[in-house]
C-alpha atoms as a PDB file:
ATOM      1  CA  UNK A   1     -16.929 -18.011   8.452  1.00  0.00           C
ATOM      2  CA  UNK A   2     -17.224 -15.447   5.817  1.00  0.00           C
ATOM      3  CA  UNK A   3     -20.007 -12.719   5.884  1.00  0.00           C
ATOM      4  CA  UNK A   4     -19.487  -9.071   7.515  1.00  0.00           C
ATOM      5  CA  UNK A   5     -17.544  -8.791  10.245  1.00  0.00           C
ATOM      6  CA  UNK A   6     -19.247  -7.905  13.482  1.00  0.00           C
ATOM      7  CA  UNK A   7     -15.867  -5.796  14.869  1.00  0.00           C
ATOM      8  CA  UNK A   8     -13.246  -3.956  14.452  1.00  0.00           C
ATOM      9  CA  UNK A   9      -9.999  -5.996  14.631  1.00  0.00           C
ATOM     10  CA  UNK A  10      -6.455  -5.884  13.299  1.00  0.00           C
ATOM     11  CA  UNK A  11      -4.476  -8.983  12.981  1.00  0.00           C
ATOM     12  CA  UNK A  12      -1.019  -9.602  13.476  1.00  0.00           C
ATOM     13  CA  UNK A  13       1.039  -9.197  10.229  1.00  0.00           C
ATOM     14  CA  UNK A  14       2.326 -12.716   8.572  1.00  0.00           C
ATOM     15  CA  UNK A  15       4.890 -13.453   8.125  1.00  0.00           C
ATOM     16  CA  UNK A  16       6.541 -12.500  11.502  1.00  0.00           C
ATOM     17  CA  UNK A  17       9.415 -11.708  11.726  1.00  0.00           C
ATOM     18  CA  UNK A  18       9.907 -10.946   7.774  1.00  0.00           C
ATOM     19  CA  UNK A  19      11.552 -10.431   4.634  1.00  0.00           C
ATOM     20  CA  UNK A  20      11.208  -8.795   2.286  1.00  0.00           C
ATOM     21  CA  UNK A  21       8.023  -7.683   2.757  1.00  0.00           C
ATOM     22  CA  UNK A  22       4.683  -8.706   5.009  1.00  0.00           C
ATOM     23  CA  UNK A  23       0.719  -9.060   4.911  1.00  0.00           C
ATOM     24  CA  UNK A  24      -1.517  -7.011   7.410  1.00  0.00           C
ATOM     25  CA  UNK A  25      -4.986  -7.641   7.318  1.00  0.00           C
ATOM     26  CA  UNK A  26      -8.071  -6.014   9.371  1.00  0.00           C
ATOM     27  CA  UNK A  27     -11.802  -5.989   9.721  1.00  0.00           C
ATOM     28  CA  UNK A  28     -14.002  -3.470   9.172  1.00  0.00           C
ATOM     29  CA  UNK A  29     -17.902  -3.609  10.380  1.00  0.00           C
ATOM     30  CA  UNK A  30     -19.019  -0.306   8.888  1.00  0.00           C
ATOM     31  CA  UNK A  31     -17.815   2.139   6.552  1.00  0.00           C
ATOM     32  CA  UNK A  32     -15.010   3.922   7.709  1.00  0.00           C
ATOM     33  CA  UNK A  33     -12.335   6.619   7.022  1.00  0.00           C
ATOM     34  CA  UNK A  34      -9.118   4.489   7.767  1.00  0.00           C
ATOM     35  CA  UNK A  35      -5.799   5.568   8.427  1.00  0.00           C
ATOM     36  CA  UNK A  36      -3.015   2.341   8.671  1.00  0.00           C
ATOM     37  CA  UNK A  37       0.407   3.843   9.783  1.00  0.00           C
ATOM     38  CA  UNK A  38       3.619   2.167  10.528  1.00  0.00           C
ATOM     39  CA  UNK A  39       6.403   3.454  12.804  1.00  0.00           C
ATOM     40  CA  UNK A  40      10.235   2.668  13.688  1.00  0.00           C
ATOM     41  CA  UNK A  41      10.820   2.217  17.137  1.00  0.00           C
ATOM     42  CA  UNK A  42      11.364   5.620  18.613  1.00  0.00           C
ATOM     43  CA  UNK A  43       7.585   6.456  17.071  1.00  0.00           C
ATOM     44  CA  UNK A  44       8.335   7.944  14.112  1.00  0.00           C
ATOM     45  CA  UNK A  45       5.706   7.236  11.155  1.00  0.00           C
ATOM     46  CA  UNK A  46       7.664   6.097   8.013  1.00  0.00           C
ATOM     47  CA  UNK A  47       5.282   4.690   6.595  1.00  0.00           C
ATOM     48  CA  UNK A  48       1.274   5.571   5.228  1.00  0.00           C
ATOM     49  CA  UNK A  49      -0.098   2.464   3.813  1.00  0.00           C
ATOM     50  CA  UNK A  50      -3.821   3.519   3.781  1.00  0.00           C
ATOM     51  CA  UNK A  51      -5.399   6.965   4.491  1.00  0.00           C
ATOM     52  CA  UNK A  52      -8.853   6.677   2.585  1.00  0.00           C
ATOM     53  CA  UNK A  53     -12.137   5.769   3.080  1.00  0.00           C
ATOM     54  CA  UNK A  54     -13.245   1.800   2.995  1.00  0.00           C
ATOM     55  CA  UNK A  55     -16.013  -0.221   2.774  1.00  0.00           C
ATOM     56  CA  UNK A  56     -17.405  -3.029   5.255  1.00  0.00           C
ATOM     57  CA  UNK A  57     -15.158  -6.252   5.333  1.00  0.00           C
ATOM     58  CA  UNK A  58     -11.811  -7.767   5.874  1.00  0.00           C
ATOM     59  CA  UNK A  59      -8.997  -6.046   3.857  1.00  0.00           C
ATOM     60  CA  UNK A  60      -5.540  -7.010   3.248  1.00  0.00           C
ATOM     61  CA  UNK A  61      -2.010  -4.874   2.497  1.00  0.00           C
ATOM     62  CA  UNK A  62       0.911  -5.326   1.394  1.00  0.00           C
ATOM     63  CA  UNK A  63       4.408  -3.548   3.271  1.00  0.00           C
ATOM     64  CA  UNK A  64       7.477  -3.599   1.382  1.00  0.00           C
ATOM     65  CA  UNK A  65       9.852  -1.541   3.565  1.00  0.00           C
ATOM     66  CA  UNK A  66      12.140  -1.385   0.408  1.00  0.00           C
ATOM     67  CA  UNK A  67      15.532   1.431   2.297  1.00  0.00           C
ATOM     68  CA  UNK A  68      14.568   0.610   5.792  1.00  0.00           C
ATOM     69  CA  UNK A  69      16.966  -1.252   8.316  1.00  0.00           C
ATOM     70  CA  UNK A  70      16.397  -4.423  10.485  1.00  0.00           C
ATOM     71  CA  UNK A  71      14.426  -4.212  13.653  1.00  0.00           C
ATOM     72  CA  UNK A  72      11.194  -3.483  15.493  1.00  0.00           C
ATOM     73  CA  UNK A  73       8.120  -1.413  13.729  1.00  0.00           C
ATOM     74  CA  UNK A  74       4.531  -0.718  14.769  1.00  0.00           C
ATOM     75  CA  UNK A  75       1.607  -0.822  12.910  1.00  0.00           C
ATOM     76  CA  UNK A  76      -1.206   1.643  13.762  1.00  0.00           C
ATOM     77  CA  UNK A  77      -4.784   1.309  12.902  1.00  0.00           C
ATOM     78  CA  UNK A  78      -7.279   4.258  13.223  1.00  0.00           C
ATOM     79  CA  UNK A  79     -10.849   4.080  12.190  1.00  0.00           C
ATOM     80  CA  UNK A  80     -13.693   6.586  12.038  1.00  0.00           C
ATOM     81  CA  UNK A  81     -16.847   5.504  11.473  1.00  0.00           C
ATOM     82  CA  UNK A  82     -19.049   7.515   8.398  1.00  0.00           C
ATOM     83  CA  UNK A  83     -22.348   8.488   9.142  1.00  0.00           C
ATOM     84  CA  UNK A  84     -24.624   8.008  12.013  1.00  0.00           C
ATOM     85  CA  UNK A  85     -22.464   7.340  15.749  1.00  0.00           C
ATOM     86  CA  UNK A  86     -24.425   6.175  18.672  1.00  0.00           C
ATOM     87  CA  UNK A  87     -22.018   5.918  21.871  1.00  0.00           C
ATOM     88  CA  UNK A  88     -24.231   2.633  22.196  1.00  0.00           C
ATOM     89  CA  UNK A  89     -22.663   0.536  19.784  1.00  0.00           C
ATOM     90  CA  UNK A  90     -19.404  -0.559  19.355  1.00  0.00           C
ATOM     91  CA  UNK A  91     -19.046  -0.684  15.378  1.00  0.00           C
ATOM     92  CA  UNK A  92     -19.759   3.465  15.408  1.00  0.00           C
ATOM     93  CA  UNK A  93     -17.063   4.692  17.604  1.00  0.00           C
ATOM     94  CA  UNK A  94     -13.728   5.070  16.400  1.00  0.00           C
ATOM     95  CA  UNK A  95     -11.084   2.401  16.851  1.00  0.00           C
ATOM     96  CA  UNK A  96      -7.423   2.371  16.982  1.00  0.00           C
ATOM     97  CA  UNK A  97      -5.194  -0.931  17.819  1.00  0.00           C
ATOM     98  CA  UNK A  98      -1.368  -1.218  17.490  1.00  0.00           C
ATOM     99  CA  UNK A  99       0.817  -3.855  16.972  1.00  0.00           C
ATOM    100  CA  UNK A 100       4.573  -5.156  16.582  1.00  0.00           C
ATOM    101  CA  UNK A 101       6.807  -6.538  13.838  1.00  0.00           C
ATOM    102  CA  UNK A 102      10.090  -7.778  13.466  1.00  0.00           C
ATOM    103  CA  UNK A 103      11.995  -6.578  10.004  1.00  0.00           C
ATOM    104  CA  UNK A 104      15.102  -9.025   9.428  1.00  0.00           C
ATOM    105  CA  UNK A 105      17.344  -7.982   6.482  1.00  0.00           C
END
């Protein structure tokens, strides 16, 4: 159900594979400075779709990879949690997750 999420998590991008452009959404349990990057396959960045800070909650973007070619990209994730960390807890240590996609022009 709805409410705040309890995690970190980052969700496979829909569609997959895609044209002309896809959806990735994540989860945030805290406030966080978040940096969502996406590379080509030799693990280049070509892409910065979000280097800010965000609230709590699930959040959604938009990639449009208008000049680049067919093929296999990776989405990064990295999270830093503002304010208070306690190694204790899972929501105030910083997260990073990775994942594939498949552009098809």
């Amino acid at each position: 159900g709805g409410g705040t999420p309890q995690l970190y998590s980052l969700e496979q991008n829909t569609p997959n594979p895609f044209n002309p452009s896809t959806q990735i959404s994540f989860q945030l349990p805290i406030n966080s400075r978040v940096s969502l990057t996406v590379f080509n396959s030799l693990g280049q960045p070509v892409d910065q779709l979000i280097d800010a800070q965000m609230n709590t909650g699930s959040h959604e973007v938009e990639w449009q990879p208008k000049d680049h070619r067919s093929g296999v990209y990776f989405y990064e994730l990295r999270t830093e949690p503002i304010g208070e960390t306690n190694i204790y807890d899972s929501k105030s240590i910083p997260f990073v997750a990775r994942k594939k996609m498949l552009l098809v022009r």
